[in-house]
PDB file of N, CA and C in Angstrom:
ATOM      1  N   UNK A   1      53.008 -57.619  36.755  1.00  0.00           N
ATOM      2  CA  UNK A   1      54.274 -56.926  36.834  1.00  0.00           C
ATOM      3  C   UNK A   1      54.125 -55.565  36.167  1.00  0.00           C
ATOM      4  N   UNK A   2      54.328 -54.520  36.752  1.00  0.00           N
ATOM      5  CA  UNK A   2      54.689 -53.282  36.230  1.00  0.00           C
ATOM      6  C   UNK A   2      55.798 -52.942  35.433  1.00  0.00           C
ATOM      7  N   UNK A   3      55.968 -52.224  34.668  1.00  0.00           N
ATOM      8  CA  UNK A   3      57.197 -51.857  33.916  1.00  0.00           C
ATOM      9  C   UNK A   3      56.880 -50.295  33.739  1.00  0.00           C
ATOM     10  N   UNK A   4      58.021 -49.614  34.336  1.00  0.00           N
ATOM     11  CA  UNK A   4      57.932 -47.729  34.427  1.00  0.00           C
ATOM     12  C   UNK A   4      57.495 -47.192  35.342  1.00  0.00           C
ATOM     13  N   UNK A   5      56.579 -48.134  36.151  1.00  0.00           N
ATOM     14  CA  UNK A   5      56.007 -47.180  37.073  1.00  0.00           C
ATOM     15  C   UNK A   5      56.141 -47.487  38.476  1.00  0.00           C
ATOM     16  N   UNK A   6      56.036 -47.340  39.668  1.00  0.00           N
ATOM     17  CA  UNK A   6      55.761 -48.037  40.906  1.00  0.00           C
ATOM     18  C   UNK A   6      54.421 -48.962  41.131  1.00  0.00           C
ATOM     19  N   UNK A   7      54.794 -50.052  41.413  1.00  0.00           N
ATOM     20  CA  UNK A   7      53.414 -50.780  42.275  1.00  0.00           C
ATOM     21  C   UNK A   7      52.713 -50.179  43.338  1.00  0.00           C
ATOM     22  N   UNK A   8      51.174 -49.935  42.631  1.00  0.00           N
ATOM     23  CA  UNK A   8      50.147 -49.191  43.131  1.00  0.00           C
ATOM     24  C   UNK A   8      50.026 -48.008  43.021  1.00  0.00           C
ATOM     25  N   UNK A   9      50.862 -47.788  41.544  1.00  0.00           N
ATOM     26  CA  UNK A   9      50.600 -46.518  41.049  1.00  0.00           C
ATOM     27  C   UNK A   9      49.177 -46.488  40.037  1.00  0.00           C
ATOM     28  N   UNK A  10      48.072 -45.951  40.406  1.00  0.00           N
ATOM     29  CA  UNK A  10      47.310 -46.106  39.699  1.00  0.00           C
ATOM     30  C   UNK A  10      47.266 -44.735  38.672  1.00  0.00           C
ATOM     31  N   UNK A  11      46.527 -45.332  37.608  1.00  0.00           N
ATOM     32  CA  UNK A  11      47.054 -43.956  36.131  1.00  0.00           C
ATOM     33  C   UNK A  11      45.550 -43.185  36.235  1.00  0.00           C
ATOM     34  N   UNK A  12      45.976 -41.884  36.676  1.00  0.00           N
ATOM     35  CA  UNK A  12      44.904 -40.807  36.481  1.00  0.00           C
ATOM     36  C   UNK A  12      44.673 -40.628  35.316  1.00  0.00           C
ATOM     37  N   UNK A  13      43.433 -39.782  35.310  1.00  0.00           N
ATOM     38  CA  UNK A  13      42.573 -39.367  34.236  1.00  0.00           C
ATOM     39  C   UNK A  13      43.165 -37.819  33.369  1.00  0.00           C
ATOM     40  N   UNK A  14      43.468 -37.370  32.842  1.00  0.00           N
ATOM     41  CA  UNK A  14      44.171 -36.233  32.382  1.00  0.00           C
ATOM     42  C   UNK A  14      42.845 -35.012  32.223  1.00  0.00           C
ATOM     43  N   UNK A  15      42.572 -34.072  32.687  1.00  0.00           N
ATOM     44  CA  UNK A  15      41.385 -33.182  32.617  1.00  0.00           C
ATOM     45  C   UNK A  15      41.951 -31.931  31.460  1.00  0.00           C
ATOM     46  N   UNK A  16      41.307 -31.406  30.535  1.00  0.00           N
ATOM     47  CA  UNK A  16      41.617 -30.142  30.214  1.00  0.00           C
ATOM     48  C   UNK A  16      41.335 -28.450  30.940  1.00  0.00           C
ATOM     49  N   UNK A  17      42.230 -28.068  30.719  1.00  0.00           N
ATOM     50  CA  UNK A  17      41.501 -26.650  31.538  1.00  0.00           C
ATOM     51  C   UNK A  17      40.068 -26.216  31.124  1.00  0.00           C
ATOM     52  N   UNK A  18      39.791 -25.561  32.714  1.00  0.00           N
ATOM     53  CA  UNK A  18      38.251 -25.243  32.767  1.00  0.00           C
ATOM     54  C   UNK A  18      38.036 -24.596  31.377  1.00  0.00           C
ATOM     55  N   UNK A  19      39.438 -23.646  30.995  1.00  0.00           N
ATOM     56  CA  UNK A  19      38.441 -22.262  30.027  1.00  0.00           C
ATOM     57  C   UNK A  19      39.022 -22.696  28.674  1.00  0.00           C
ATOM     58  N   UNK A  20      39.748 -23.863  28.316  1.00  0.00           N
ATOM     59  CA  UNK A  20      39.655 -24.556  27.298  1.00  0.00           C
ATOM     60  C   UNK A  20      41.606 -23.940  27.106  1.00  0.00           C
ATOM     61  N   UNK A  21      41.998 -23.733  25.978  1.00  0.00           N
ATOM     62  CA  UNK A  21      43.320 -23.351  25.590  1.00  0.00           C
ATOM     63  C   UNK A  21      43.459 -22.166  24.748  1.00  0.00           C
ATOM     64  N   UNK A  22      44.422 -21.597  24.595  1.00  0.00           N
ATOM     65  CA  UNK A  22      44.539 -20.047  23.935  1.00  0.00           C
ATOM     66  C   UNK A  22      45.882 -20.358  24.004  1.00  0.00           C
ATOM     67  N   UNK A  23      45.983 -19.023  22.430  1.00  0.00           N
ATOM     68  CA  UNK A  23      47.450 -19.282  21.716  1.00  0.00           C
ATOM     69  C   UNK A  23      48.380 -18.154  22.692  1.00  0.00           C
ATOM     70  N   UNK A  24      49.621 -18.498  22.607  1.00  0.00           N
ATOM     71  CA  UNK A  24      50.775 -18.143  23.650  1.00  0.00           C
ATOM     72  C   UNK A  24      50.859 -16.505  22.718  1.00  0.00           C
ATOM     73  N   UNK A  25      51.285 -15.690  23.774  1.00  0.00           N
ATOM     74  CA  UNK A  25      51.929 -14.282  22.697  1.00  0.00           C
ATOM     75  C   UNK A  25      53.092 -14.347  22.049  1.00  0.00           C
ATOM     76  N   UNK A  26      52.962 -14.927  21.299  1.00  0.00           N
ATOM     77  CA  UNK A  26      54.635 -14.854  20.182  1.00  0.00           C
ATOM     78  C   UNK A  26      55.045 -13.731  19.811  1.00  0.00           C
ATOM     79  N   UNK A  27      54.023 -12.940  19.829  1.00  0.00           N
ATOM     80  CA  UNK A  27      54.152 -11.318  19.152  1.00  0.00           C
ATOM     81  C   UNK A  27      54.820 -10.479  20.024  1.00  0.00           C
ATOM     82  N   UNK A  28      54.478 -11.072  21.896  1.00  0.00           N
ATOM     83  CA  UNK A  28      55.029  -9.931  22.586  1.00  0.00           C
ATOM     84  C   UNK A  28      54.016  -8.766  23.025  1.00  0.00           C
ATOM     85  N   UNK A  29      52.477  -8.808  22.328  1.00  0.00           N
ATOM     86  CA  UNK A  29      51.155  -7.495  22.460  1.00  0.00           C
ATOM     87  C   UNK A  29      51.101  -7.085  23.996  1.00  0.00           C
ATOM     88  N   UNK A  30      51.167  -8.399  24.498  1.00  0.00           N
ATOM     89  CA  UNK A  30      51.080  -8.066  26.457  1.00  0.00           C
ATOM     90  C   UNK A  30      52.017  -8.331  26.858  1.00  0.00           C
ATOM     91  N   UNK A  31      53.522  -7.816  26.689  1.00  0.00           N
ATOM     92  CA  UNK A  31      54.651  -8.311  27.468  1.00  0.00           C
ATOM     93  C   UNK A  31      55.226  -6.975  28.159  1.00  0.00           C
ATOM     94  N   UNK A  32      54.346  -6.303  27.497  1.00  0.00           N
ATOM     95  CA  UNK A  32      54.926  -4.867  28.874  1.00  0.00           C
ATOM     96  C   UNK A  32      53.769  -5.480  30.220  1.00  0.00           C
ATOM     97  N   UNK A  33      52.766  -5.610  29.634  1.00  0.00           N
ATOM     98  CA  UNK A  33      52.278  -5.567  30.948  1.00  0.00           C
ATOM     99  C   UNK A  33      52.589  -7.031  32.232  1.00  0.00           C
ATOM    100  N   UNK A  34      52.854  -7.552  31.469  1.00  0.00           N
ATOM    101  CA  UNK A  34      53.385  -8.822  32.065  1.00  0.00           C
ATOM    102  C   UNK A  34      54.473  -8.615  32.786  1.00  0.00           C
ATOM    103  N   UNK A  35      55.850  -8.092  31.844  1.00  0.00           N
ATOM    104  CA  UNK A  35      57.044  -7.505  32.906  1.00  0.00           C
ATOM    105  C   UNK A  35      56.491  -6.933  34.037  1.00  0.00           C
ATOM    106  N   UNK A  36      55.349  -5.903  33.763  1.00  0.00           N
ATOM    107  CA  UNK A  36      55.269  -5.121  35.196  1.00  0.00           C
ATOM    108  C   UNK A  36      54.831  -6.074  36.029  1.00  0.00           C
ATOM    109  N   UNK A  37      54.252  -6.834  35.510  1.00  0.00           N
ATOM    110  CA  UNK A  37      53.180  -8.119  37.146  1.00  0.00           C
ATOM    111  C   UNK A  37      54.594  -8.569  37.504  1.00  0.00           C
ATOM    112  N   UNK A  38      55.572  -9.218  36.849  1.00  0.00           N
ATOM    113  CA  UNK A  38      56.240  -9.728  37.088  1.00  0.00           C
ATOM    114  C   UNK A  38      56.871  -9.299  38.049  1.00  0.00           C
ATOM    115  N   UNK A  39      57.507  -7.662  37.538  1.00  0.00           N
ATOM    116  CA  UNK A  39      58.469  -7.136  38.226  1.00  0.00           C
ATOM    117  C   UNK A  39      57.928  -6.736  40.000  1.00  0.00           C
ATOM    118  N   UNK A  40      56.459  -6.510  39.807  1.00  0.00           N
ATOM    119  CA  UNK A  40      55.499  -6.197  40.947  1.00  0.00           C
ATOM    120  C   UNK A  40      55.563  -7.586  41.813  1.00  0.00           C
ATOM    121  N   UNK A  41      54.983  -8.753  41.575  1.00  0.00           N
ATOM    122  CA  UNK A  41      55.760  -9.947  42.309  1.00  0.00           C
ATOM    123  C   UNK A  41      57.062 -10.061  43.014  1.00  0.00           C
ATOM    124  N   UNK A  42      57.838  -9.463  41.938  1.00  0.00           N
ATOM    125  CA  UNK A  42      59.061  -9.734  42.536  1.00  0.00           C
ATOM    126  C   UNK A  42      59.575  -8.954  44.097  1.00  0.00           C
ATOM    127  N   UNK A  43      59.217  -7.476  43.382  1.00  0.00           N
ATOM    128  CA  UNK A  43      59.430  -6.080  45.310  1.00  0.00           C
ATOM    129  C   UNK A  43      58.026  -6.582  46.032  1.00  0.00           C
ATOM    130  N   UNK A  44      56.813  -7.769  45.902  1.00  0.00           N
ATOM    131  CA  UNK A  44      56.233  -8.109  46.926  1.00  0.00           C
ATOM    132  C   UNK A  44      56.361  -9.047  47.453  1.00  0.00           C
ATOM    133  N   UNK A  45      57.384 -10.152  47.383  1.00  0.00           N
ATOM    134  CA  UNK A  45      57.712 -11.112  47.739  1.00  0.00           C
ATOM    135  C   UNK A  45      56.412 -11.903  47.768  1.00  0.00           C
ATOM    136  N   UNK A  46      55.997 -11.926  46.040  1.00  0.00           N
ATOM    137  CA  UNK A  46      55.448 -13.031  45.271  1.00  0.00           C
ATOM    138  C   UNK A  46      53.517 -12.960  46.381  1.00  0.00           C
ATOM    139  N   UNK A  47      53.487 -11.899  46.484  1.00  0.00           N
ATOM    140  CA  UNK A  47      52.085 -11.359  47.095  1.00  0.00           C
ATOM    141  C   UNK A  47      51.355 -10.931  46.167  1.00  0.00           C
ATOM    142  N   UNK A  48      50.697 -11.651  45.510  1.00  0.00           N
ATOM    143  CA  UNK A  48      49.675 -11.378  44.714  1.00  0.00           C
ATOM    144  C   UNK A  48      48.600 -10.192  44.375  1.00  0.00           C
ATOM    145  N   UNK A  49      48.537 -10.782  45.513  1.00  0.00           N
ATOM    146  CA  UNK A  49      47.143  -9.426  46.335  1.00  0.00           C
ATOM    147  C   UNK A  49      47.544  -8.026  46.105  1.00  0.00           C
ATOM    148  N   UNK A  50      48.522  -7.554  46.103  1.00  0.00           N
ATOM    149  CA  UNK A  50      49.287  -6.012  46.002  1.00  0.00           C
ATOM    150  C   UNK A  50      49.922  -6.047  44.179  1.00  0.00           C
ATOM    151  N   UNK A  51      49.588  -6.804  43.530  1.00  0.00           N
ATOM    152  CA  UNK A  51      49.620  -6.563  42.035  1.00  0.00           C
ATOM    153  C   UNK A  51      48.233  -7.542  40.757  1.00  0.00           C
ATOM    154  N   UNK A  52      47.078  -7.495  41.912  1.00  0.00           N
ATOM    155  CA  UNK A  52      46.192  -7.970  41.274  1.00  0.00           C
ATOM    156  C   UNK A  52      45.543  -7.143  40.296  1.00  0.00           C
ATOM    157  N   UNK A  53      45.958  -5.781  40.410  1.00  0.00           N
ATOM    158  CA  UNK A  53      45.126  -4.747  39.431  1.00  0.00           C
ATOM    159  C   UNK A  53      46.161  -4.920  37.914  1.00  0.00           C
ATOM    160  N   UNK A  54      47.523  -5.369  38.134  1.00  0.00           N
ATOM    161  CA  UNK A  54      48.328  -5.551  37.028  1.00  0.00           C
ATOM    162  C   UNK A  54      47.989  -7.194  35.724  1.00  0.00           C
ATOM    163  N   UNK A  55      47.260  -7.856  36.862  1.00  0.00           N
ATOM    164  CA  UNK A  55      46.821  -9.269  36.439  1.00  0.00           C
ATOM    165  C   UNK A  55      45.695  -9.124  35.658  1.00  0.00           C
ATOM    166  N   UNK A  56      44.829  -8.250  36.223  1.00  0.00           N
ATOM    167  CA  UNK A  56      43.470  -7.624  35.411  1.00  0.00           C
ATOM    168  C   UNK A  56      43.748  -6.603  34.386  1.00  0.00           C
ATOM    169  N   UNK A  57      45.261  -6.126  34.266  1.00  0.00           N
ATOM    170  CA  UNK A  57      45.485  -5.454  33.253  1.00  0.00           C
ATOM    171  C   UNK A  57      45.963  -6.493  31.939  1.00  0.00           C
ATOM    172  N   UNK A  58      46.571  -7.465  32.479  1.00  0.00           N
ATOM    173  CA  UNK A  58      47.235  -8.693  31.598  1.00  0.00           C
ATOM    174  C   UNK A  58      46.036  -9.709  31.154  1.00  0.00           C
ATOM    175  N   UNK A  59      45.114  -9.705  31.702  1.00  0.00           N
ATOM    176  CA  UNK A  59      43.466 -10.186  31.099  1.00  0.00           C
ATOM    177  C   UNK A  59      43.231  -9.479  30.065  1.00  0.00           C
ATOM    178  N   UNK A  60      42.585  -8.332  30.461  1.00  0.00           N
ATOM    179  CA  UNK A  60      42.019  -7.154  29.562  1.00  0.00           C
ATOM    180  C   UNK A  60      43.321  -7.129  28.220  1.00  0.00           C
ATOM    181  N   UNK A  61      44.330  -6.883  28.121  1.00  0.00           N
ATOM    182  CA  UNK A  61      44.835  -7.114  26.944  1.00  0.00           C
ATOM    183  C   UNK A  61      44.961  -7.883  26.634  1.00  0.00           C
ATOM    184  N   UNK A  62      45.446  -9.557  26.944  1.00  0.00           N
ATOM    185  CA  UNK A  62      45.062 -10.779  25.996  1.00  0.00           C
ATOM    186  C   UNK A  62      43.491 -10.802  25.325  1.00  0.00           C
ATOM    187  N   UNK A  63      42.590 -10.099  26.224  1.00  0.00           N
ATOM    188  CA  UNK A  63      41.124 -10.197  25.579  1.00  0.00           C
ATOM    189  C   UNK A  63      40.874  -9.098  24.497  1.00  0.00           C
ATOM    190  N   UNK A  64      41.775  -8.109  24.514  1.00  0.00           N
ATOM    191  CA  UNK A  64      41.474  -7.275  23.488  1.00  0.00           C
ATOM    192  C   UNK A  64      42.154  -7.436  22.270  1.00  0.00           C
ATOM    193  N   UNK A  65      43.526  -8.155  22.378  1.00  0.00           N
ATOM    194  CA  UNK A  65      44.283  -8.601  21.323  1.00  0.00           C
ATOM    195  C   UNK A  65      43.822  -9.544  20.559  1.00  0.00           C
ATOM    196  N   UNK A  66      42.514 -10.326  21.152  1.00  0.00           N
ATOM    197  CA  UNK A  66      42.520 -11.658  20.570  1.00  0.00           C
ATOM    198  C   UNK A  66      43.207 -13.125  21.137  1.00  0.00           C
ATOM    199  N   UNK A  67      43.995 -12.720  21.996  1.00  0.00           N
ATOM    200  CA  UNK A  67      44.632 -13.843  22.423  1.00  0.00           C
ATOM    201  C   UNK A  67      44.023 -14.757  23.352  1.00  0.00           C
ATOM    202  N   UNK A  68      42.595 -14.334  24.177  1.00  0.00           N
ATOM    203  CA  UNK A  68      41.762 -15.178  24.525  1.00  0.00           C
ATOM    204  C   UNK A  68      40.752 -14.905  24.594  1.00  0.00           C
ATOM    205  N   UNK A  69      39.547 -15.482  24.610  1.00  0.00           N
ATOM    206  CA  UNK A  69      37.639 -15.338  24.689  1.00  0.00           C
ATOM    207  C   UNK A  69      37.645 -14.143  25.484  1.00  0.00           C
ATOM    208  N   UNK A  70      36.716 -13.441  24.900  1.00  0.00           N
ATOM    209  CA  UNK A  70      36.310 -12.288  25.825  1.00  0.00           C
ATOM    210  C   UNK A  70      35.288 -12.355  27.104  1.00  0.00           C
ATOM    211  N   UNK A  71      35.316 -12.072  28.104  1.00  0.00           N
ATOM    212  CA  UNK A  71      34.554 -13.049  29.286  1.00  0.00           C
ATOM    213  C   UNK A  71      34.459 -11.766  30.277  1.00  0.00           C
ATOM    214  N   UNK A  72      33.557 -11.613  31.222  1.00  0.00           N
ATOM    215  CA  UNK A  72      33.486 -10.879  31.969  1.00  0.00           C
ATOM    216  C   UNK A  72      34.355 -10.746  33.121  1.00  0.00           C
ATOM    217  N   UNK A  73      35.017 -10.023  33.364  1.00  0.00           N
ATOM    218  CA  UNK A  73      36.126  -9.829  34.405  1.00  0.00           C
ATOM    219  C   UNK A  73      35.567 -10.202  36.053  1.00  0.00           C
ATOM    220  N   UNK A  74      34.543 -10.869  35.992  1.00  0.00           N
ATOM    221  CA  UNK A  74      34.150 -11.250  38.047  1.00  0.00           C
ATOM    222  C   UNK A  74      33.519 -12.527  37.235  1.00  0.00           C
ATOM    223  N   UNK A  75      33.820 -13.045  36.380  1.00  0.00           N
ATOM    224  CA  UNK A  75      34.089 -14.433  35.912  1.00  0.00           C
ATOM    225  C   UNK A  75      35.603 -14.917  35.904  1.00  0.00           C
ATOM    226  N   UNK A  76      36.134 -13.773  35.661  1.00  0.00           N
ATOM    227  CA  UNK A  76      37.630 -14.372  35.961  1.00  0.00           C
ATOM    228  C   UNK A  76      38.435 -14.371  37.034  1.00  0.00           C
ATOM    229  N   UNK A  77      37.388 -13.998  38.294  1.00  0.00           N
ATOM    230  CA  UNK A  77      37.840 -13.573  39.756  1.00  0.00           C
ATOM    231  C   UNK A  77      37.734 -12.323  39.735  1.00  0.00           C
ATOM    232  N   UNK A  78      37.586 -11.310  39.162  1.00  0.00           N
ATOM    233  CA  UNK A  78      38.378  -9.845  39.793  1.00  0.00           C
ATOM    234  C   UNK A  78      36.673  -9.253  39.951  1.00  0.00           C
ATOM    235  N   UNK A  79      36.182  -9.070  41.244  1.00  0.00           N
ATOM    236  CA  UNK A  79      35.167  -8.399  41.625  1.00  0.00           C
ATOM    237  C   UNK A  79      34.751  -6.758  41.489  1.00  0.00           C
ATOM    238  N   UNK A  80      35.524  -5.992  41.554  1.00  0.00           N
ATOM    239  CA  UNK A  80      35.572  -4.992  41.372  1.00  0.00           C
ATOM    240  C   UNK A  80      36.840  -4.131  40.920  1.00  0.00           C
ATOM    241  N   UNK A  81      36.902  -2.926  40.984  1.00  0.00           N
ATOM    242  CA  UNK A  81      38.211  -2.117  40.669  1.00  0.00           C
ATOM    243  C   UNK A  81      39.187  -2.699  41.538  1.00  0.00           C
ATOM    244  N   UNK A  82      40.483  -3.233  41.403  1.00  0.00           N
ATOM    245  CA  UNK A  82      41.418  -3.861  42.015  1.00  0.00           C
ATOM    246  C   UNK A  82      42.600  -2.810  42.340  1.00  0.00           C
ATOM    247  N   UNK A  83      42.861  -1.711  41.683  1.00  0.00           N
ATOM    248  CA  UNK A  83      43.869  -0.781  41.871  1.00  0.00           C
ATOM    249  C   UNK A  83      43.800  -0.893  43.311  1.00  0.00           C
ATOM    250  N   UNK A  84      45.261  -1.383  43.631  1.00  0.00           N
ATOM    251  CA  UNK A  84      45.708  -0.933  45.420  1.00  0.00           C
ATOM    252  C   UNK A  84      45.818   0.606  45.709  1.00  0.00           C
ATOM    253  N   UNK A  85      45.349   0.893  46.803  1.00  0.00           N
ATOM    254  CA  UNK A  85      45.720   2.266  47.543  1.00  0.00           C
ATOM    255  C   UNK A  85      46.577   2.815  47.033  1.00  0.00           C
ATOM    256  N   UNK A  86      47.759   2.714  46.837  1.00  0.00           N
ATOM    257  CA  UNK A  86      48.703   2.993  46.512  1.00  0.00           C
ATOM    258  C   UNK A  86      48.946   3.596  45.277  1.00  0.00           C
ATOM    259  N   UNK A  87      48.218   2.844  44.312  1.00  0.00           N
ATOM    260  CA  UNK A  87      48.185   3.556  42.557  1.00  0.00           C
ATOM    261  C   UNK A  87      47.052   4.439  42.750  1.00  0.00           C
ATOM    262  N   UNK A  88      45.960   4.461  43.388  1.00  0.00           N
ATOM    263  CA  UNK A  88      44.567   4.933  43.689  1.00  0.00           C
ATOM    264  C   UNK A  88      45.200   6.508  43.800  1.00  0.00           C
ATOM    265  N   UNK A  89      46.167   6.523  44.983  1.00  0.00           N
ATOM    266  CA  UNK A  89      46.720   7.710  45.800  1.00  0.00           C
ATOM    267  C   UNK A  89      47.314   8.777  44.419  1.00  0.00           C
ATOM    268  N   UNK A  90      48.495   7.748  43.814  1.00  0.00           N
ATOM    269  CA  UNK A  90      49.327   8.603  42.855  1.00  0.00           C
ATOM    270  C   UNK A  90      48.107   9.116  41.713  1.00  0.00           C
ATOM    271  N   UNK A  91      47.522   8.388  41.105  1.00  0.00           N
ATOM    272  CA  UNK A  91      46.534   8.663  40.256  1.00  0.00           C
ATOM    273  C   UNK A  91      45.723   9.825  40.739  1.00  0.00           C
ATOM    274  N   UNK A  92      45.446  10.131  41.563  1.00  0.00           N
ATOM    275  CA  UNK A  92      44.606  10.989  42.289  1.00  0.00           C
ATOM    276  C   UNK A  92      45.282  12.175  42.378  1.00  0.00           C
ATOM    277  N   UNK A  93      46.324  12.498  42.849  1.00  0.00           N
ATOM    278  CA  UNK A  93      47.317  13.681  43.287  1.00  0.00           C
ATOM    279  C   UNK A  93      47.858  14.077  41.760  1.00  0.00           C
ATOM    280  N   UNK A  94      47.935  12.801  40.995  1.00  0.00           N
ATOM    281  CA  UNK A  94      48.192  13.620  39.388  1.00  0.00           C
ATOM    282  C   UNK A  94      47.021  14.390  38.603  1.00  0.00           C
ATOM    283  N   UNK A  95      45.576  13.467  39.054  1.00  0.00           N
ATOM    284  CA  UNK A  95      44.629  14.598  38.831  1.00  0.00           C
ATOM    285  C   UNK A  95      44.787  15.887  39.442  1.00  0.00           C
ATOM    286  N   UNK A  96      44.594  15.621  40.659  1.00  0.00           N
ATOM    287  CA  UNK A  96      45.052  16.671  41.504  1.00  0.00           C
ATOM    288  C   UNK A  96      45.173  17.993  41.283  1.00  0.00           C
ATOM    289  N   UNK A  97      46.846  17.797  40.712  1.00  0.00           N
ATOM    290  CA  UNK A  97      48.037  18.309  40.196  1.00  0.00           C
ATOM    291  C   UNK A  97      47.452  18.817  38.798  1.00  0.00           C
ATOM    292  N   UNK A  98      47.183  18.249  37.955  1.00  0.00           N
ATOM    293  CA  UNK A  98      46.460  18.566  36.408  1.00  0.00           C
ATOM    294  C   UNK A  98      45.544  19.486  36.299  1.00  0.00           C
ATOM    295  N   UNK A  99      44.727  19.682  37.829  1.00  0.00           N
ATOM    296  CA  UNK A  99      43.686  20.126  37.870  1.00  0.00           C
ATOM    297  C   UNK A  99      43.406  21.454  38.035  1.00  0.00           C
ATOM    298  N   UNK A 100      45.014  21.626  39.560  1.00  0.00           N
ATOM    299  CA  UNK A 100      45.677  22.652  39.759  1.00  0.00           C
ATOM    300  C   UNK A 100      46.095  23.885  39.433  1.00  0.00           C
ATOM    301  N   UNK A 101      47.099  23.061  37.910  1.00  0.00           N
ATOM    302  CA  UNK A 101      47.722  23.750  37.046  1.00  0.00           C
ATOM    303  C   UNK A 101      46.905  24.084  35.915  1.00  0.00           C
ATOM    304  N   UNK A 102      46.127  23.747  35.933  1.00  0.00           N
ATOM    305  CA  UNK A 102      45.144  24.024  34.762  1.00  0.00           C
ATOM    306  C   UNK A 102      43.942  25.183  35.144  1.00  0.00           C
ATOM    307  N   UNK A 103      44.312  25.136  36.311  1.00  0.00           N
ATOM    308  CA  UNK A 103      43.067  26.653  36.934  1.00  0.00           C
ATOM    309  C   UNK A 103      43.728  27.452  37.071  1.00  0.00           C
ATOM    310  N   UNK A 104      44.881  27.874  37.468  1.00  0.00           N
ATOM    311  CA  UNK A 104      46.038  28.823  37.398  1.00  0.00           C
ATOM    312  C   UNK A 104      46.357  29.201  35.847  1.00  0.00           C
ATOM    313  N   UNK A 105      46.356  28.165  35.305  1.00  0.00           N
ATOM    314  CA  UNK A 105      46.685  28.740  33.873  1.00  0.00           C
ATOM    315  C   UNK A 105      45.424  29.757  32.650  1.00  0.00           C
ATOM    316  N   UNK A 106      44.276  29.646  33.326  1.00  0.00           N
ATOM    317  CA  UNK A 106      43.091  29.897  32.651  1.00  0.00           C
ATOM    318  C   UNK A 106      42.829  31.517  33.230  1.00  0.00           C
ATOM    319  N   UNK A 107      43.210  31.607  35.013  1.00  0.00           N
ATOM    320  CA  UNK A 107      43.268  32.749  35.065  1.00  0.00           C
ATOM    321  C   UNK A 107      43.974  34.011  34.655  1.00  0.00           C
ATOM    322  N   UNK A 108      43.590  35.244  34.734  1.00  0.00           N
ATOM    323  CA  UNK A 108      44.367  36.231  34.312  1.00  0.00           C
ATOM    324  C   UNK A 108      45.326  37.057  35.521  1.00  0.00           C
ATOM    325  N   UNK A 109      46.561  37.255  35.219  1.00  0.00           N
ATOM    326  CA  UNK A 109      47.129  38.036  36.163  1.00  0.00           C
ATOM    327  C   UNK A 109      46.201  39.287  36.525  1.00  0.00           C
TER     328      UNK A 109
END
């Protein structure tokens, strides 16, 4: 006779995570960058793929804070530079722009 559970419920084995456990941010060190993944999820209708460079930003600061093992980033999935087109573009046109104004300013009337 069972008691709590259904008949032919058999009781699994409980596994720990692959990369072991790490302490939660109580402090808040990565919660800007977290809002942004978050908020980036949210205008992609939860598309990953178009805020994976924000996820590799939320790595890189738990690993620099201390808040987890320091590990090579294409151990943690992310193969290369992840910035979408999109930040690539703005980043670029602000060099751009910096680059611009900064050669105009050096010359002489």
């Amino acid at each position: 006779m069972s008691f709590g559970r259904p008949p032919g419920f058999s009781m699994s084995t409980v596994l720990p995570p692959d990369r072991g456990s790490f302490p939660l941010d109580h402090e808040g060190e990565c919660k800007q960058v977290m809002t942004e993944y978050m908020r980036c999820m949210k205008e992609n209708r939860q598309d990953n793929g178009k805020c994976r460079h924000l996820s590799r930003r939320y790595l890189e600061c738990r690993m620099e804070k201390g808040l987890m093992e320091k590990d090579e980033m294409k151990n943690l999935g992310f193969q290369g530079n992840e910035e979408p087109a999109s930040v690539k573009a703005a980043q670029a046109a602000a060099q751009a722009s910096a680059a611009s104004s900064g050669s105009y300013s050096s010359q002489t009337p």
